[in-house]
Protein backbone atom coordinates (compact mmCIF):
# COMPACT_ATOMS: atom_id res chain seq x y z
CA UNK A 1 164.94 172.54 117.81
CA UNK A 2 165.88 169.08 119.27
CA UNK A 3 163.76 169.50 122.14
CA UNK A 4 160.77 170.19 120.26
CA UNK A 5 161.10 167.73 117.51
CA UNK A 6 161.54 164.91 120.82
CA UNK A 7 158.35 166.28 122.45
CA UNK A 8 156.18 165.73 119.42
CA UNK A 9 157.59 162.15 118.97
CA UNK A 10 156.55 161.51 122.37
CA UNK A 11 153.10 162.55 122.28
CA UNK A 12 152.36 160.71 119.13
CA UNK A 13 153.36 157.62 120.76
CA UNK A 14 151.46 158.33 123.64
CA UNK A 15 148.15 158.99 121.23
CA UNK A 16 149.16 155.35 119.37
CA UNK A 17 148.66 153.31 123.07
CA UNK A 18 145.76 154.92 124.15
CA UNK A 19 142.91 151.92 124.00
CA UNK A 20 140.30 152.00 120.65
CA UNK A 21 137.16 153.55 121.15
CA UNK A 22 133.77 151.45 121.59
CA UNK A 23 131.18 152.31 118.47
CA UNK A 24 127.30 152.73 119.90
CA UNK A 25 126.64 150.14 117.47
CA UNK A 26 128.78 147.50 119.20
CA UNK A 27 127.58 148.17 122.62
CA UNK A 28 123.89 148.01 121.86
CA UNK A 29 122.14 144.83 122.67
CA UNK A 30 121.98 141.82 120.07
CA UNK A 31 118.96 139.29 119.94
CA UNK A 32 117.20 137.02 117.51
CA UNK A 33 113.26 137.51 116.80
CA UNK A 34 110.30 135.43 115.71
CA UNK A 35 107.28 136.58 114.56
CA UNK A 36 104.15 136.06 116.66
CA UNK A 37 101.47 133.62 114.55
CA UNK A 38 97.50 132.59 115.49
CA UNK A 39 97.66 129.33 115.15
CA UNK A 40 96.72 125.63 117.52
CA UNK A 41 98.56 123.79 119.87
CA UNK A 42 98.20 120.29 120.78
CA UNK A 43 99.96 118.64 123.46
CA UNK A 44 100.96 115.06 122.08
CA UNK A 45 101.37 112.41 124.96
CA UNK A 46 103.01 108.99 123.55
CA UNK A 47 102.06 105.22 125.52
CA UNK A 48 103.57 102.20 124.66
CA UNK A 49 102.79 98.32 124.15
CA UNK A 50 104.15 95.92 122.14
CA UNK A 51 102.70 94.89 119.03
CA UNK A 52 100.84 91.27 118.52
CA UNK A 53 98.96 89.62 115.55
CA UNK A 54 95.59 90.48 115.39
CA UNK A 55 94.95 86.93 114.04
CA UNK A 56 96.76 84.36 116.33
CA UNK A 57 95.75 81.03 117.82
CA UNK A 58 97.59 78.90 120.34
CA UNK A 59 97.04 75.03 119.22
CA UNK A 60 96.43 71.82 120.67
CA UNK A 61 95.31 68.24 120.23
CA UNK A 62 92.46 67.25 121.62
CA UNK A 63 93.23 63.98 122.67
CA UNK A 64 96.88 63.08 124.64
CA UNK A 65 99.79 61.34 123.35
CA UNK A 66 103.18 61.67 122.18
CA UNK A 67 104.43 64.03 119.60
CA UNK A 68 105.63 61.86 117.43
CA UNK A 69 106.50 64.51 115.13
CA UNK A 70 106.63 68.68 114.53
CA UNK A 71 107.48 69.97 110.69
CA UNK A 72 106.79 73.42 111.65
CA UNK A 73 109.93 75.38 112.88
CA UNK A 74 109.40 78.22 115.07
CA UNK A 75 109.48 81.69 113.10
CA UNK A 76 108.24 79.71 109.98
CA UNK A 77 106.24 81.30 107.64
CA UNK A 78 102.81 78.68 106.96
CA UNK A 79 100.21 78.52 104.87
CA UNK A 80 96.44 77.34 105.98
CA UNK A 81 95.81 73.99 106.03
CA UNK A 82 99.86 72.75 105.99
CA UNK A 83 100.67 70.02 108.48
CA UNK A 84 102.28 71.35 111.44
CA UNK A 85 103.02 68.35 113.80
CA UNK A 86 101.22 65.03 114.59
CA UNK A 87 100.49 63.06 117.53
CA UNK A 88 101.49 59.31 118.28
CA UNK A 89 98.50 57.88 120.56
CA UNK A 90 98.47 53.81 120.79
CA UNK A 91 95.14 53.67 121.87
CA UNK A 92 93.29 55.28 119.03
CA UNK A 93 93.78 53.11 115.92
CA UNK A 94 92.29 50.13 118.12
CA UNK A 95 89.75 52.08 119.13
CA UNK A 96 88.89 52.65 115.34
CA UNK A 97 88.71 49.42 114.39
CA UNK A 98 86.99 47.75 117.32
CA UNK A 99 84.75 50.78 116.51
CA UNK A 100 84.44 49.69 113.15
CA UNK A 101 84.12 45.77 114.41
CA UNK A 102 81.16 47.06 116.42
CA UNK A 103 79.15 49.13 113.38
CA UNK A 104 79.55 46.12 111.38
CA UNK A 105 77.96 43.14 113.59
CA UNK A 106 75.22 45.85 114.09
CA UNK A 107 74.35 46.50 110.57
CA UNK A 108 74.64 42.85 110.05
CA UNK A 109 71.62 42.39 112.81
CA UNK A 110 69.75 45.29 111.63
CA UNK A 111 69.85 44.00 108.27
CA UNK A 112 68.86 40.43 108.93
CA UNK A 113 66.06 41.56 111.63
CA UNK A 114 64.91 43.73 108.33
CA UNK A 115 64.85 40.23 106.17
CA UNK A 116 62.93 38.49 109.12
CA UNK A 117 60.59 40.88 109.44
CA UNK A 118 59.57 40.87 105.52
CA UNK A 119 58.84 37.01 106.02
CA UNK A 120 56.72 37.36 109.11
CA UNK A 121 54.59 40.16 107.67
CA UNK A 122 54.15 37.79 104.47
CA UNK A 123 53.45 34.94 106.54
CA UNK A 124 50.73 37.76 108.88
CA UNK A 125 48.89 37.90 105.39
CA UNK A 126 48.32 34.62 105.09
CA UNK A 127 47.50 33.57 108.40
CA UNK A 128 50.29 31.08 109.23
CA UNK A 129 51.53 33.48 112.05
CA UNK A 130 50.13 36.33 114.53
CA UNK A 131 50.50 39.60 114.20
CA UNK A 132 51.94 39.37 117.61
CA UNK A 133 55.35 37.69 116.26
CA UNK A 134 55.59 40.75 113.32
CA UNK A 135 55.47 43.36 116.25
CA UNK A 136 57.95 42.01 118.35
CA UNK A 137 60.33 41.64 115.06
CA UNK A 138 59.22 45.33 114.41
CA UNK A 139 60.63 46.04 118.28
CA UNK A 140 63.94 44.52 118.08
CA UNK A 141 64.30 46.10 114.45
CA UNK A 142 63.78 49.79 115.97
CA UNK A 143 66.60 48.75 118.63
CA UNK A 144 68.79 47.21 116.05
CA UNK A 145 68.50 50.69 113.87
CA UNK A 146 69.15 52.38 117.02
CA UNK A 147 72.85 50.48 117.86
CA UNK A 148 73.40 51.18 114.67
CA UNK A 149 73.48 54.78 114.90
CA UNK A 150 75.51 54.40 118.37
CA UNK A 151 78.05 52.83 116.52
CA UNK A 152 78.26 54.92 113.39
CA UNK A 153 78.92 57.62 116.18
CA UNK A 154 81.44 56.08 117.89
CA UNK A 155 83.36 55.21 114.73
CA UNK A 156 83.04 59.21 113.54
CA UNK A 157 84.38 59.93 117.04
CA UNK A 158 87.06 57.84 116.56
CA UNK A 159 87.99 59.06 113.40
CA UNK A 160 87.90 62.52 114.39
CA UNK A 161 89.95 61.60 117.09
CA UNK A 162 93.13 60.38 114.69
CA UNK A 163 92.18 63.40 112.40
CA UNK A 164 93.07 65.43 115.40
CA UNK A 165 95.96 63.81 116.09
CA UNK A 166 97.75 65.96 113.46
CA UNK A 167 97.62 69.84 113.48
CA UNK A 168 96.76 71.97 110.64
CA UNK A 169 97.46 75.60 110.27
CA UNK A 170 94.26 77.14 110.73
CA UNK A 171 95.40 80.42 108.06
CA UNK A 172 98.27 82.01 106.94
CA UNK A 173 100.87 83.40 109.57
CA UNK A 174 104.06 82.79 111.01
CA UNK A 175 104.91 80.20 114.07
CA UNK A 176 105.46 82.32 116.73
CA UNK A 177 105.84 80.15 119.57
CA UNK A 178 106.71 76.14 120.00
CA UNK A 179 106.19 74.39 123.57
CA UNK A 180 106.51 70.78 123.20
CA UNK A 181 109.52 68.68 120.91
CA UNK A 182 109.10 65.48 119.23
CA UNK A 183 109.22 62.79 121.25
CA UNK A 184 107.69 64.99 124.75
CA UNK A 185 104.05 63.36 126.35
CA UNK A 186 101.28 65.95 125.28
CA UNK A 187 97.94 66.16 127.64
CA UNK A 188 94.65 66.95 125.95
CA UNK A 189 94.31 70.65 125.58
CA UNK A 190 97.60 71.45 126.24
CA UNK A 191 99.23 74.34 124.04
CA UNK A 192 101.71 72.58 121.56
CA UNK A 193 102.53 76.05 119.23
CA UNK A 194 101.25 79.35 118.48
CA UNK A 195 100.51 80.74 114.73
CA UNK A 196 100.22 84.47 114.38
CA UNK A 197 99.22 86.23 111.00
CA UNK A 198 101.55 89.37 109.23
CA UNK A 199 98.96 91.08 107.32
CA UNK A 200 97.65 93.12 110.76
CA UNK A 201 98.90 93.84 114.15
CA UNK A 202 97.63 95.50 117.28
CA UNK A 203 99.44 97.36 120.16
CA UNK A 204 97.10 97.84 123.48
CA UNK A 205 97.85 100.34 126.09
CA UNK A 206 96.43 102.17 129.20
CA UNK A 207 95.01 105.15 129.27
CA UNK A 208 93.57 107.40 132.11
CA UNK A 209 89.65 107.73 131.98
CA UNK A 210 90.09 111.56 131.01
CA UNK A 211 91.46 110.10 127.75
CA UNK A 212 89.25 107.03 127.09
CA UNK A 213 86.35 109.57 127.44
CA UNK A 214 87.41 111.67 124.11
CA UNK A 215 88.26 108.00 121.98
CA UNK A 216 85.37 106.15 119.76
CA UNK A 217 85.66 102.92 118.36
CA UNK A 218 87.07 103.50 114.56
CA UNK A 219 88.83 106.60 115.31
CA UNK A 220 92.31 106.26 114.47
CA UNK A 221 95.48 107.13 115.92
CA UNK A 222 99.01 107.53 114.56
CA UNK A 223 101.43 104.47 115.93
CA UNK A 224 105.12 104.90 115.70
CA UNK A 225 107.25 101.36 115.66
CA UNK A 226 110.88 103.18 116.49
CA UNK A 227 112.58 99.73 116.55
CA UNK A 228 112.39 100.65 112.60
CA UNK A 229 112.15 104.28 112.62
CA UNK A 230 108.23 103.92 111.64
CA UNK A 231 106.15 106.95 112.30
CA UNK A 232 102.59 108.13 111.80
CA UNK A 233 101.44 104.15 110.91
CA UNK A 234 97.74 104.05 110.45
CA UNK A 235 96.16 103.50 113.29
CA UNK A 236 92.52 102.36 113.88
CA UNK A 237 91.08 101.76 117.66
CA UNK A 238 89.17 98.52 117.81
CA UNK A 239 88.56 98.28 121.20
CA UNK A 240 88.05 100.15 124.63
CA UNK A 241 87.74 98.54 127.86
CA UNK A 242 84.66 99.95 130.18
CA UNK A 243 86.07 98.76 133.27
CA UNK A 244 89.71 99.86 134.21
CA UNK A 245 92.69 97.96 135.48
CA UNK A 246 92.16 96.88 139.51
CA UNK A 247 95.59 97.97 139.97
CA UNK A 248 96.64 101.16 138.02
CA UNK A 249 93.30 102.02 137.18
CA UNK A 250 93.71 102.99 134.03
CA UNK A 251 91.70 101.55 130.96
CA UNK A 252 93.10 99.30 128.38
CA UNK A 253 92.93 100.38 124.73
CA UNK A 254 93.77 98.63 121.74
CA UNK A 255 94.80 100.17 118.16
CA UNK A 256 95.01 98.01 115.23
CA UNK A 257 97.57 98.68 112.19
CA UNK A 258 97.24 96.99 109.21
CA UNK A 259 100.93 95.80 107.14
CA UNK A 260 101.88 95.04 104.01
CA UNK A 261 104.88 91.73 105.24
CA UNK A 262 106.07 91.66 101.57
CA UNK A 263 106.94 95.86 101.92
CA UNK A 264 108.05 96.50 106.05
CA UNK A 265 109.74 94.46 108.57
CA UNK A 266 106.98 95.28 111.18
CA UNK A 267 106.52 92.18 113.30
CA UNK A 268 104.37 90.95 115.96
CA UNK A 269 106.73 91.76 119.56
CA UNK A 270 108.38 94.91 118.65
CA UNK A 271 107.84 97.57 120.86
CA UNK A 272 104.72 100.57 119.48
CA UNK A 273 103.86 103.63 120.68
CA UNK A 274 100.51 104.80 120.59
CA UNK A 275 100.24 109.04 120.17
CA UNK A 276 97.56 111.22 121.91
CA UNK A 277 96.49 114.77 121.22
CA UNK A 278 94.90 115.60 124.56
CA UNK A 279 94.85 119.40 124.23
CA UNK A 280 93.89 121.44 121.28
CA UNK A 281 94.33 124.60 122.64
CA UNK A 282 93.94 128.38 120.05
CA UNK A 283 95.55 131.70 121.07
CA UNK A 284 99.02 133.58 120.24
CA UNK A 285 101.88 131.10 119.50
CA UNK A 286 105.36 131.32 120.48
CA UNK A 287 108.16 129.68 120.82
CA UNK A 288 109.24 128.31 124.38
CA UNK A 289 112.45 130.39 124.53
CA UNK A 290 110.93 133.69 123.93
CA UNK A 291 108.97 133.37 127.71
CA UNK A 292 111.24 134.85 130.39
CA UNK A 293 110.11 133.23 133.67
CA UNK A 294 108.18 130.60 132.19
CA UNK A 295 107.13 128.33 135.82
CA UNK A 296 107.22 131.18 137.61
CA UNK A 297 104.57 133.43 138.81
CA UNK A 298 105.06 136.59 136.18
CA UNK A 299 105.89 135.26 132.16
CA UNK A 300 106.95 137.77 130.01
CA UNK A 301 108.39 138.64 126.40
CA UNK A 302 109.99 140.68 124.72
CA UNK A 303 108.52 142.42 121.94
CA UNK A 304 110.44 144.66 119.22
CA UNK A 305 109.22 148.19 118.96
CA UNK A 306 111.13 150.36 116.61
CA UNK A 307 114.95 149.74 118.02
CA UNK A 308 113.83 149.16 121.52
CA UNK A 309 111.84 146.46 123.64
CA UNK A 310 109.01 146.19 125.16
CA UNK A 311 108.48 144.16 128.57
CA UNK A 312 104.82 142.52 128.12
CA UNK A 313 103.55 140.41 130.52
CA UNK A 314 101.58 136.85 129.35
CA UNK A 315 99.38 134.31 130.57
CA UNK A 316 100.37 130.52 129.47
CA UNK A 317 97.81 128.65 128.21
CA UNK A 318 99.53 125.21 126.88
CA UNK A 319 103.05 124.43 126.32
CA UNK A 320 103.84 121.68 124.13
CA UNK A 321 106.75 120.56 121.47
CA UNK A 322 108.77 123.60 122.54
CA UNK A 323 106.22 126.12 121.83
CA UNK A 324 103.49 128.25 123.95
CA UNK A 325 99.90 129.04 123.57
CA UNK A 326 99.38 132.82 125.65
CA UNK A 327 97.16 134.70 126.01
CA UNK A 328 97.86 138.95 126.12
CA UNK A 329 97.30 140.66 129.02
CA UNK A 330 95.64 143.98 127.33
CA UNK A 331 96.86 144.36 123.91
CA UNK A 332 100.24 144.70 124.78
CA UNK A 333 101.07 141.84 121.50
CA UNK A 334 99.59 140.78 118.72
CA UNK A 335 99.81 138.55 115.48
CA UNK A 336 102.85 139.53 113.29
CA UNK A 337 104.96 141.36 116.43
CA UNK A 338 108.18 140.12 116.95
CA UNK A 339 109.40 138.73 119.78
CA UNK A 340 112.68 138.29 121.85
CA UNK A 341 114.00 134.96 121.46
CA UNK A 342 117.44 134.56 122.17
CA UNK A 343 119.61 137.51 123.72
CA UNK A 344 116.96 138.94 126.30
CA UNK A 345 118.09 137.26 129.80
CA UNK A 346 119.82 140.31 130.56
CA UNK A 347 117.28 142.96 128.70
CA UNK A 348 115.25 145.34 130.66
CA UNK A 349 111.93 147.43 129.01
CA UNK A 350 112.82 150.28 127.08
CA UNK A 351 116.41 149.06 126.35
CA UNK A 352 117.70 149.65 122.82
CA UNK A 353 118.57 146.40 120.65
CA UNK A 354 119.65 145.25 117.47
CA UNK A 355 118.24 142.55 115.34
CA UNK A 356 120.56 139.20 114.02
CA UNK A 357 120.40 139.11 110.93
């Protein structure tokens, strides 16, 4: 009886360590669909510039001198027509006056050549002089009316000459640039500051002739600023070069976005990026990770039919923003089929699967 009741004990304990069974279920293949959609695909390409006012002027005196003084501070905000610095030139308030010395003694001779010739012509009438006199007096009248006008021109030039001696804003902006400080010489013509507006900006880049080619003046073009984590800005192209860079050979293009200053932070000298759909391609979309071999010779997917796969093989059309344009080869797939898109590196056709839910 002992022996029995040991025997039994021993082959339940044997049953209790053999190892637990595998379900089917378990062992059958997991994987995660999508669903196969008609649809576009563009292929965005991105350049980049960096943005500058479209209204901006670099300023200068016209005459030289020393800058005697500069109110404008450099990333001031200005309004047209404020001072912005003045010019300290010896020369040109003598040169006023003498200008003004010279205007005067002419008028004074053109006025009493016009008094002498009044007499003369009265004394013509009556026969107490020639006519002879009269004409020469008529002569040196015409010359005297002709100094004068020399010298009212000299005397405007010298007054425009101290009026340009000071610098105006020419509109409303921002001083984006300074060159000279008080108290440095300053040659005629030579850049003293720059004055930019806020209400619009521009980015240019380069683009390959295959791109220029599809781009009209007025057609816009989203602009991303991601110093500020802009995107899809307004865009508007306002001009495009017909003759490309010597060296890259590619053309320059620029885009024009118009700001509100008073609602963004977008400035003039932050970097832009200019976005390009070059493609616009139609056919069967799916995503990137559903292709197995997609740079190789034979792309494929995986397509759901009843519990099993199918192995179909594809032709790539576009690829772009992790998803593919393909074409079928036969009629293999179609809109609505679900396809393979994570769990089939190790699949083969016909092999039985299970969908994640």
């Amino acid at each position: 009886m002992n022996r029995v009741l040991g025997l039994c004990v021993f082959v339940v304990l044997l049953a209790g360590c053999e190892p637990p069974t595998v379900s089917e279920t378990d062992a059958i293949q997991l994987v995660r669909t999508v669903e196969v959609r008609q649809g576009r695909l563009q292929h965005r390409l991105s350049f980049h510039g960096v943005l500058e006012p479209v209204t901006r002027a670099r300023l200068a005196f016209q005459s030289s001198g020393v800058l005697s003084s500069r109110p404008a501070q450099m990333g001031q905000a200005v309004r047209k027509g404020e001072l912005l610095a003045t010019l300290d030139n010896p020369e040109l308030g003598p040169a006023q006056k003498a200008a003004a010395a010279r205007l005067q003694e002419n008028l004074s001779q053109r006025d009493q050549a016009e008094r002498d010739l009044r007499r003369l012509k009265s004394l013509v009438a009556t026969g107490a002089v020639g006519e002879e006199q009269a004409e020469q007096k008529e002569a040196e009248l015409r010359s005297l009316q002709a100094s004068v006008a020399r010298a009212e021109a000299d005397l405007a030039g010298t007054r425009q000459r101290l009026e340009d001696a000071t610098l105006l804003a020419p509109f409303n902006g921002v001083i984006s640039l300074i060159s000279v400080e008080p108290g440095e010489f300053v040659s005629a013509g030579q850049p003293v500051m720059a004055v930019g507006g806020l209400d619009k900006v521009e980015v240019r880049v380069l683009l390959p002739a295959s791109l220029v080619g599809e781009l009209d003046h007025g057609m816009p073009l989203p602009v991303n600023v991601p110093q500020l984590g802009e995107s899809g800005l307004a865009g508007i192209v306002t001009e495009l070069a017909a003759i490309g860079d010597k060296e890259t050979g590619l053309f320059p293009v620029t885009v024009e976005v118009s700001v509100d200053p008073a609602t963004t932070m977008i400035r003039a000298g932050m970097q832009a990026e200019v976005l390009l759909d070059y493609a616009d391609v139609q056919g069967l979309i799916v995503p990137l990770s559903s292709i197995v071999d997609p740079v190789g010779g034979d792309p494929q997917v995986f397509v759901i039919s009843g519990d099993a796969v199918r192995q179909v093989p594809v032709s790539i059309t576009a690829i772009s923003n992790g998803e593919v344009a393909l074409k079928a080869i036969g009629r293999n797939i179609q809109t609505g089929d679900l396809v393979v898109v994570a769990g089939h590196r190790s699949l083969t056709d016909g092999q039985q699967v299970r969908l994640a839910q």
